[in-house]
Protein backbone atom coordinates (compact mmCIF):
# COMPACT_ATOMS: atom_id res chain seq x y z
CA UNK A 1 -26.82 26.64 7.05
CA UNK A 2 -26.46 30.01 9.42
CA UNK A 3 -30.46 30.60 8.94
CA UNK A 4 -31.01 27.41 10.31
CA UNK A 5 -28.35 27.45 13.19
CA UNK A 6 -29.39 30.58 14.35
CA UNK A 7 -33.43 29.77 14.28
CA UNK A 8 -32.62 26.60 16.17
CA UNK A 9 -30.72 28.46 18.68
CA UNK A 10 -33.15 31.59 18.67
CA UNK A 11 -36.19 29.54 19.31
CA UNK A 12 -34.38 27.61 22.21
CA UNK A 13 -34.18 30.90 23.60
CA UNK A 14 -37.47 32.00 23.30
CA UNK A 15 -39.19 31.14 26.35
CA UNK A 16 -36.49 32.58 28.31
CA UNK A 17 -36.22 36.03 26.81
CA UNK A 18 -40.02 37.67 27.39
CA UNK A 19 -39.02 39.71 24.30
CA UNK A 20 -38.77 39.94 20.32
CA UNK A 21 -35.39 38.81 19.41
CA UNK A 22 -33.39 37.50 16.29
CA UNK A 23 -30.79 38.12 13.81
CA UNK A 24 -30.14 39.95 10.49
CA UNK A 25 -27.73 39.24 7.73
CA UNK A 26 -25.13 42.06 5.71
CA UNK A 27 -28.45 42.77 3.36
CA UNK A 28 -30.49 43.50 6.20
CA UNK A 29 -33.37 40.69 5.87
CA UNK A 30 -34.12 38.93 9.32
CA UNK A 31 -33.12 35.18 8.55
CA UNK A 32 -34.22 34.32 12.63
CA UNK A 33 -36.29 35.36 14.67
CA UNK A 34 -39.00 34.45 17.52
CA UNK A 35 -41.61 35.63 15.85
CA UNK A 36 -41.66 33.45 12.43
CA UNK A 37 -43.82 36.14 10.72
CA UNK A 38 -40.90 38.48 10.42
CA UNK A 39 -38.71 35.91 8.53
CA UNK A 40 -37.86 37.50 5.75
CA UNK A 41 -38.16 41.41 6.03
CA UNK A 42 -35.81 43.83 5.38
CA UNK A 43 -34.30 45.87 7.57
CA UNK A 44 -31.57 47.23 5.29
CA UNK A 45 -31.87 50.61 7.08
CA UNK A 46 -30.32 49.30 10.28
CA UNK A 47 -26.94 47.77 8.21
CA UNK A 48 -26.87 51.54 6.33
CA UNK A 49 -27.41 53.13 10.05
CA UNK A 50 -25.39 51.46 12.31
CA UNK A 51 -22.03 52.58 12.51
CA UNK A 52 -19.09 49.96 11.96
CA UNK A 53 -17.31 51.11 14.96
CA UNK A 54 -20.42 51.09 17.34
CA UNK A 55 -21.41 48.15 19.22
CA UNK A 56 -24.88 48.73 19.90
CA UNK A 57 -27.28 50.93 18.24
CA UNK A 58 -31.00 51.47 19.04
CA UNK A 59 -33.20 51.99 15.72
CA UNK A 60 -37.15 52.28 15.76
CA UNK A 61 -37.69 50.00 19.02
CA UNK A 62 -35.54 48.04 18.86
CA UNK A 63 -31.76 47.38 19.81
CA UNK A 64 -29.02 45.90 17.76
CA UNK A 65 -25.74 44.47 17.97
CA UNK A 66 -22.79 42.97 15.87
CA UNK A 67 -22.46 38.83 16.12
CA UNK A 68 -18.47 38.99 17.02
CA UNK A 69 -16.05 40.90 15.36
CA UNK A 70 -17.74 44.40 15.04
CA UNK A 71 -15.98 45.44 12.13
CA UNK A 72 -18.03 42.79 10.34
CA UNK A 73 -21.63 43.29 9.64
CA UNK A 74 -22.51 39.50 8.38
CA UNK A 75 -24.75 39.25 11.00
CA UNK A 76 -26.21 41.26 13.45
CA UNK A 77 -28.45 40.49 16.29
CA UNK A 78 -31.77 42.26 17.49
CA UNK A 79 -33.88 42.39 20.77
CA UNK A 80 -37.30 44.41 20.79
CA UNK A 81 -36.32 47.14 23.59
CA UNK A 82 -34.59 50.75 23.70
CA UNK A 83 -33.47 49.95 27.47
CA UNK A 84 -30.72 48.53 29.34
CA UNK A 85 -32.50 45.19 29.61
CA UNK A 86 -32.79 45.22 25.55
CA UNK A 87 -28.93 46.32 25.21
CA UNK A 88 -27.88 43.46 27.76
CA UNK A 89 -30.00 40.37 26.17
CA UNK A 90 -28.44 41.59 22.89
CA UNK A 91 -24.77 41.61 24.51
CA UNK A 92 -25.81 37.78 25.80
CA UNK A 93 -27.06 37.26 21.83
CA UNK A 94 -24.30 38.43 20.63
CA UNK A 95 -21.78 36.52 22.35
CA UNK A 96 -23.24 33.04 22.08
CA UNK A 97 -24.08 33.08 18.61
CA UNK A 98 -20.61 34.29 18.06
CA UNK A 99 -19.10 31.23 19.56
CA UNK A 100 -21.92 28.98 18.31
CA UNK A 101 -20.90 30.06 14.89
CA UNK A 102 -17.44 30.15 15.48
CA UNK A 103 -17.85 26.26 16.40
CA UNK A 104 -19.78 25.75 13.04
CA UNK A 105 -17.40 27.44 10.95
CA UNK A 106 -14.50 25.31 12.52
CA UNK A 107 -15.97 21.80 12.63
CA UNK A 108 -17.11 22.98 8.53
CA UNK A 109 -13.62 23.93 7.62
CA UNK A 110 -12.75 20.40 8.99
CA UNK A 111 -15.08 18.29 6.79
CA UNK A 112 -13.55 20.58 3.68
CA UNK A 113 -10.40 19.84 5.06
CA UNK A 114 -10.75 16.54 5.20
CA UNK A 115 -12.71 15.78 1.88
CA UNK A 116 -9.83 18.01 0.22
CA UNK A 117 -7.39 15.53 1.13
CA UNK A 118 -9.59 12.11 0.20
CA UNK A 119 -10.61 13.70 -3.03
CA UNK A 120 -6.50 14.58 -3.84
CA UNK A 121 -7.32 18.16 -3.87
CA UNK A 122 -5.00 19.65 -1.08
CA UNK A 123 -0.44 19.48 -1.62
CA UNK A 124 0.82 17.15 0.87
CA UNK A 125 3.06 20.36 1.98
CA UNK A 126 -0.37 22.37 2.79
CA UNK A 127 -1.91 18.97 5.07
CA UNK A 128 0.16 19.70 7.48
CA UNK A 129 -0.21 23.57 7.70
CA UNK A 130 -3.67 23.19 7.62
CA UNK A 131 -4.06 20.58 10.36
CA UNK A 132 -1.86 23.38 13.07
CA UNK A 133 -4.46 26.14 11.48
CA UNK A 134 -7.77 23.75 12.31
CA UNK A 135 -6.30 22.59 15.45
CA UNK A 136 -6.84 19.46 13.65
CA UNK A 137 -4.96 16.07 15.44
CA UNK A 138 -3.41 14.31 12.35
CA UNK A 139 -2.04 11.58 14.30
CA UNK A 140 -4.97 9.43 16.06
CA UNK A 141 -6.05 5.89 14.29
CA UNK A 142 -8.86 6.17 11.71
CA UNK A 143 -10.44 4.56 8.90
CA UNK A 144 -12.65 5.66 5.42
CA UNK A 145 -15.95 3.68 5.34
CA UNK A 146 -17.68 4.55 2.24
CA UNK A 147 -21.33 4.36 2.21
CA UNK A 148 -23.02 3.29 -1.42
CA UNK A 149 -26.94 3.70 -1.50
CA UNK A 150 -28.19 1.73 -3.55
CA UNK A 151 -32.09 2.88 -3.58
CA UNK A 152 -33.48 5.92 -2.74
CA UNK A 153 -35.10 7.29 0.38
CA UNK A 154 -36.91 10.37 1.12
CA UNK A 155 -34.32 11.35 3.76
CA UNK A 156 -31.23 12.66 2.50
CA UNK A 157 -27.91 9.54 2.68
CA UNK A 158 -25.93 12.35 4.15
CA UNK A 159 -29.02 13.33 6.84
CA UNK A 160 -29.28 9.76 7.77
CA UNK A 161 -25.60 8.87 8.38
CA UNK A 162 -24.54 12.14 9.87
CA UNK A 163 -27.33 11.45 12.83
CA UNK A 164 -25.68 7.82 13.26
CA UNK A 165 -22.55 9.32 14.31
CA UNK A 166 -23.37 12.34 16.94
CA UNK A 167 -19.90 12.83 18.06
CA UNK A 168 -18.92 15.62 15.62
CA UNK A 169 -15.59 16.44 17.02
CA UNK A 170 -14.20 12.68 15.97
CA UNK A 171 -16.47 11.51 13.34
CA UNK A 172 -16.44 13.07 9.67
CA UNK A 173 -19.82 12.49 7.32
CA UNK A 174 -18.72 13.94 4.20
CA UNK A 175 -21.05 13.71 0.84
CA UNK A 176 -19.72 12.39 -2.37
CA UNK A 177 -22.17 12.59 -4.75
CA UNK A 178 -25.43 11.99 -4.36
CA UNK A 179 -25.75 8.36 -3.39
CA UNK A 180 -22.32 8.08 -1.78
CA UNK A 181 -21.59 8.76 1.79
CA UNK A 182 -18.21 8.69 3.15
CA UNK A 183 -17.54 7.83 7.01
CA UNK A 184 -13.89 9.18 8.43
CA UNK A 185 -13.82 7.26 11.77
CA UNK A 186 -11.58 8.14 14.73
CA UNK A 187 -10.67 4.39 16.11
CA UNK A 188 -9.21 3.49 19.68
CA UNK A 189 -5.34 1.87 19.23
CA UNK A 190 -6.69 -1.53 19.75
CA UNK A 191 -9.47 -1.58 16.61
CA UNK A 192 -9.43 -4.42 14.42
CA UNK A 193 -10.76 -5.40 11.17
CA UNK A 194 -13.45 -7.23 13.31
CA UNK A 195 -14.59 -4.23 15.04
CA UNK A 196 -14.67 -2.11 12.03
CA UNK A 197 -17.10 -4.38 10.49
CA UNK A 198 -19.02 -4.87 13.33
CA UNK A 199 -19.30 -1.01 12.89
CA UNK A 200 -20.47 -1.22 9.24
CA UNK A 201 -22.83 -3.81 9.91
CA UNK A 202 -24.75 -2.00 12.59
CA UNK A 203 -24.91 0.87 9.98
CA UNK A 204 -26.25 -1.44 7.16
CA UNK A 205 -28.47 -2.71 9.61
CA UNK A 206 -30.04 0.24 10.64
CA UNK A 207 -30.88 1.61 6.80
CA UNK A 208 -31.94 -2.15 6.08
CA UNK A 209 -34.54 -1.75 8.98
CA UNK A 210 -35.44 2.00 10.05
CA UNK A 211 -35.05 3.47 6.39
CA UNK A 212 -35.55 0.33 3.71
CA UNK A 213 -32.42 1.01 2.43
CA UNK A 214 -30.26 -1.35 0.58
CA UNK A 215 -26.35 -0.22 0.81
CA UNK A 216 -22.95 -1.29 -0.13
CA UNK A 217 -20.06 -1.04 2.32
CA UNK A 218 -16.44 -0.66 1.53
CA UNK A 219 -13.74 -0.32 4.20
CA UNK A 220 -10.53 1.15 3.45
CA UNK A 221 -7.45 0.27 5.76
CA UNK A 222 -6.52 1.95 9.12
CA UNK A 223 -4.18 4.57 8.70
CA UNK A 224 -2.17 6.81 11.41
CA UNK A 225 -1.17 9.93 9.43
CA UNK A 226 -3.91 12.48 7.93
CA UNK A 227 -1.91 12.57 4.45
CA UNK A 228 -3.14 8.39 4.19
CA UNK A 229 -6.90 9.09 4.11
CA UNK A 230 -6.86 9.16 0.70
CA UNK A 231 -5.40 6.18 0.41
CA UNK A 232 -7.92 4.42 2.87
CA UNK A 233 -10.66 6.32 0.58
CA UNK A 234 -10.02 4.54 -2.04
CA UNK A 235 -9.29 1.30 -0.68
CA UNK A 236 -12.76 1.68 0.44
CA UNK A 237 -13.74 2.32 -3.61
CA UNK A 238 -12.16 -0.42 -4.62
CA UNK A 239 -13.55 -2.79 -2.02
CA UNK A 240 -17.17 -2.21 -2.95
CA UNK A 241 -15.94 -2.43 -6.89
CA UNK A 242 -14.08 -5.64 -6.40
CA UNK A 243 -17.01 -6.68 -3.84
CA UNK A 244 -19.79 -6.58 -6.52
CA UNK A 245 -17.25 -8.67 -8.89
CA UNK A 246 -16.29 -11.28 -6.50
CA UNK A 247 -18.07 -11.05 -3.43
CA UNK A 248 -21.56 -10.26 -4.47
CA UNK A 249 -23.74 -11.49 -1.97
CA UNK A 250 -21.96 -9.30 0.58
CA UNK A 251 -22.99 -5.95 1.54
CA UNK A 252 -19.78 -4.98 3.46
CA UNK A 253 -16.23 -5.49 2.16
CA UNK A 254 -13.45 -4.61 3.46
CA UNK A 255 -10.39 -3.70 1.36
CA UNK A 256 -7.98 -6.45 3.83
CA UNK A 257 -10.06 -9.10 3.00
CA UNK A 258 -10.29 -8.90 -0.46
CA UNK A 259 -7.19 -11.27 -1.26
CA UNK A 260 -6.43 -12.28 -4.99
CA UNK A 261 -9.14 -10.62 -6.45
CA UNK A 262 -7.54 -7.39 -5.26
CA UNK A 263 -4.65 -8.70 -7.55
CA UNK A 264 -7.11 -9.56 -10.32
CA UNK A 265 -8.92 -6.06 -10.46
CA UNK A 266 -5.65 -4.45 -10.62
CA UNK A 267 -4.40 -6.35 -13.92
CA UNK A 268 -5.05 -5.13 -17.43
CA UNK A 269 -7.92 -6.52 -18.93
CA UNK A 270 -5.69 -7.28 -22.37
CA UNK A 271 -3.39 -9.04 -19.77
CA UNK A 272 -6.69 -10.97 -18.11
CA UNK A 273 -7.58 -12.10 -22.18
CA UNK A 274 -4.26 -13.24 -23.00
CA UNK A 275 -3.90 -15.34 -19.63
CA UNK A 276 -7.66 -16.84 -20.48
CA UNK A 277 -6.59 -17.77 -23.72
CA UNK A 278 -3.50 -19.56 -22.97
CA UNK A 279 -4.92 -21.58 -19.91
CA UNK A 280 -8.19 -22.71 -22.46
CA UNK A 281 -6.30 -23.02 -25.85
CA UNK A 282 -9.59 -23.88 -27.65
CA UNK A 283 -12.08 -22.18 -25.56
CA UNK A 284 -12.92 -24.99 -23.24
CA UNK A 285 -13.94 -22.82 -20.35
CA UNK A 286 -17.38 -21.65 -22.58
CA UNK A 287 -17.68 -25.52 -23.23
CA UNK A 288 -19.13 -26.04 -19.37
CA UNK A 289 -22.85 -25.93 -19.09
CA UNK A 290 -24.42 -24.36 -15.60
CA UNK A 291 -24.49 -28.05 -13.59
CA UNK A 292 -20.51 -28.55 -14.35
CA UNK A 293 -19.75 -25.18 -12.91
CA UNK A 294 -21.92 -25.69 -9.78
CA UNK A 295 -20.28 -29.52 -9.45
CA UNK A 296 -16.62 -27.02 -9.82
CA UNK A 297 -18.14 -24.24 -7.40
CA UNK A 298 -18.70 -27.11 -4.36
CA UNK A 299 -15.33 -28.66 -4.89
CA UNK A 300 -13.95 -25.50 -4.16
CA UNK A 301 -15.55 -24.32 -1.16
CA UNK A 302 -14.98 -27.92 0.31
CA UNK A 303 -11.71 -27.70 -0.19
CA UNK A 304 -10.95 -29.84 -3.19
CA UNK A 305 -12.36 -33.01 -0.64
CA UNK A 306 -14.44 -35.46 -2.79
CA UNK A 307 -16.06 -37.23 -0.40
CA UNK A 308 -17.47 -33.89 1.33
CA UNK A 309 -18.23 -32.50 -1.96
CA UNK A 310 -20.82 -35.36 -3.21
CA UNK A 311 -22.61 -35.01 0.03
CA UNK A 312 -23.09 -31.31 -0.79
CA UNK A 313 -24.09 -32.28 -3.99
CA UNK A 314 -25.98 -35.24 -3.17
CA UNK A 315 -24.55 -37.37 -5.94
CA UNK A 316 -22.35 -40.77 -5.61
CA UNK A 317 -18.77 -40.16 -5.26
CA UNK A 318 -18.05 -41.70 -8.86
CA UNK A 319 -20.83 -39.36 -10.53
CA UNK A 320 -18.45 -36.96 -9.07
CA UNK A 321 -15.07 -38.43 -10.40
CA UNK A 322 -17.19 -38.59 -13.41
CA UNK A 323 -17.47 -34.93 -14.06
CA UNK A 324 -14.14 -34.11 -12.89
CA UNK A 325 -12.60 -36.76 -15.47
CA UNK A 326 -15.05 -34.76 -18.02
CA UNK A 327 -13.63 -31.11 -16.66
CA UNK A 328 -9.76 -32.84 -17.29
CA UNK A 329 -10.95 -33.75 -20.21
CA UNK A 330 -12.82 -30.77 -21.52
CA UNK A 331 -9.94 -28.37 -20.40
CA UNK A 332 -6.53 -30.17 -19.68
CA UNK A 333 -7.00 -29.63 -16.09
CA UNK A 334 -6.97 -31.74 -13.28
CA UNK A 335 -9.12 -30.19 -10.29
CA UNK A 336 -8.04 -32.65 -7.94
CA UNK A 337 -4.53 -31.45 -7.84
CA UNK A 338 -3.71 -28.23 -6.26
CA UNK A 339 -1.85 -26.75 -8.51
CA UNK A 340 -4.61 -27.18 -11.43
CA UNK A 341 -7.33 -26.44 -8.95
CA UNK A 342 -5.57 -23.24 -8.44
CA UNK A 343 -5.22 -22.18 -11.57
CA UNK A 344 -8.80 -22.71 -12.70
CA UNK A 345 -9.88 -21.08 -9.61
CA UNK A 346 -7.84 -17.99 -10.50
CA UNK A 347 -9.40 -18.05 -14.27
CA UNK A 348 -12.87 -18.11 -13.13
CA UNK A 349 -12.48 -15.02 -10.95
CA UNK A 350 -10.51 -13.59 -14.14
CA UNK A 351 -13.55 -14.01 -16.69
CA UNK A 352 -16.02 -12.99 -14.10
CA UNK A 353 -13.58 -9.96 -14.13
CA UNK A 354 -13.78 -9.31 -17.56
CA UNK A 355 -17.48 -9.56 -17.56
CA UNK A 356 -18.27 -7.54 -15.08
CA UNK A 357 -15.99 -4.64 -16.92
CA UNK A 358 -14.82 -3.36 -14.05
CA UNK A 359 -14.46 0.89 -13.24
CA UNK A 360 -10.55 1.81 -12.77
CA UNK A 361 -9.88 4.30 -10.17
């Protein structure tokens, strides 16, 4: 990642120094330069020359300097030129790629810091320590978003989101594999669930319709305290898990809105087959053909109202009492009354569950 920081910065520079300049690593082979045709060789002679203790040396035309710390000869800088000129655009080298790299190497150590802690790889006792060392403000609002491609794309996932989110100083883009992306998002004190989905839909709209992408989006909760990021992280897993079980025509779940089938995913499937097969004694549930469970389906999202339900279903109300007097019949339960309704609605979600056979994090 230094060869390509440095080019980037060396061929900004280009047109304003009339000269030959780049940079070197410890080996000695020119990773930069503004002139691309010297990428490459080796200049080991100038790392076995060049004292540790001097700053600047002049070797066969040209003149070299330390990046930084001069007791470290990771990189060094060069600037075609014996003179003063030479030996002052290599001071001005020298100092700005020092604190260019210097800002890397900081906002790096963050995104390892930070994916330390959401993978569970850091002591609680070392977060803090760590945070003071990086400078790093454990206390502001933010949230996990994690990113699931679901097709492929010539760009790299972690390419594409890291260019949606330019502020680098707030916003974390940290790879997890290679189809997940994960999002740690500074929030003002007034976010709400709202606005963080607003958020993940502009990001799901964007791959839908720039990059062809097709994505799943989980949202973890807001925490306050760096040490709860792993939490959020995996709220975020477990929303797009319990998401393709339950919600599967969504593209963006969020773990607060997940309600009982948060509870469901959590159970034991051996507990989830015992519950089945007390509810349906004699296996009634596999009795109902596709029409039955679409007639059940309505009733639900209607709100157990019978009147409103037919309409949906464009049948006469007592077709409709019809099939519900078969359901009672078929499985003991009446889904007019709440209580029933309720507890066929929760065995539905529990055999879709079970199908489904669910990952445990």
């Amino acid at each position: 990642m230094s060869n390509r920081l440095f080019q980037g910065i060396i061929h900004q520079m280009h047109d304003a120094v009339d000269r030959v300049i780049g940079v070197i690593d410890g080996a000695g082979f020119v990773i930069a330069c503004s002139e691309l045709s010297k990428i490459g060789e080796n200049r080991e002679y100038v790392t076995q020359q060049m004292d540790l203790t001097a700053d600047v040396a002049e070797i066969e035309g040209y003149t070299y300097q330390h990046i930084g710390n001069t007791s470290n000869t990771e990189f060094i800088v060069f600037v075609e030129g014996e003179d003063k000129i030479a030996e002052r655009y290599a001071a001005i080298l020298s100092v700005s790629l020092a604190n260019i790299k210097n800002y890397y190497d900081e906002k790096f150590d963050k995104s390892s810091f930070i994916k330390n802690i959401i993978m569970d790889n850091i002591l609680p006792s070392d977060i803090y320590a760590k945070s003071r060392e990086l400078h790093f403000d454990g206390n502001e609002s933010r949230v996990v978003l994690l990113v699931r491609f679901y097709s492929r794309t010539d760009i790299l996932p972690f390419d594409i989101i890291q260019n949606m989110f330019p502020d680098k100083t707030k916003d974390y883009i940290i790879a997890i594999g290679e189809q997940d992306i994960v999002i740690v998002k500074e929030l003002p004190s007034d976010a709400t669930t709202a606005s963080i989905e607003q958020i993940a839909q502009g990001i799901s709209d964007t791959l839908n319709t720039e990059f062809y992408c097709r994505v799943g989006i989980g949202i973890g909760t807001v925490v306050n305290n760096i040490k709860d990021l792993a939490r959020s992280y995996k709220e975020a897993q477990i929303a797009i898990e319990v998401g393709k079980v339950f919600e599967s025509e969504k593209e963006i779940v969020s773990y607060e809105n997940l309600g009982i089938g948060r509870l469901i995913y959590q159970l034991p499937t051996t507990l989830c087959e015992i519950y089945l097969s007390e509810i349906f004694k004699h296996g009634s549930l596999e009795t109902l053909d596709k029409e039955t469970l679409q007639t059940i389906q309505v009733f639900f999202e209607n709100n157990l109202n019978v009147s409103e339900t037919s309409r949906k279903l464009f049948v006469h109300i007592n077709t409709l009492v019809y099939r519900l007097e078969k359901i009672k019949k078929l499985t003991g339960l009446d889904l007019r009354e709440f209580d029933h309704a309720i507890t066929f609605k929760v065995a539905l979600m529990v055999r879709r569950y079970l199908t489904a056979k669910p990952i445990k994090f």
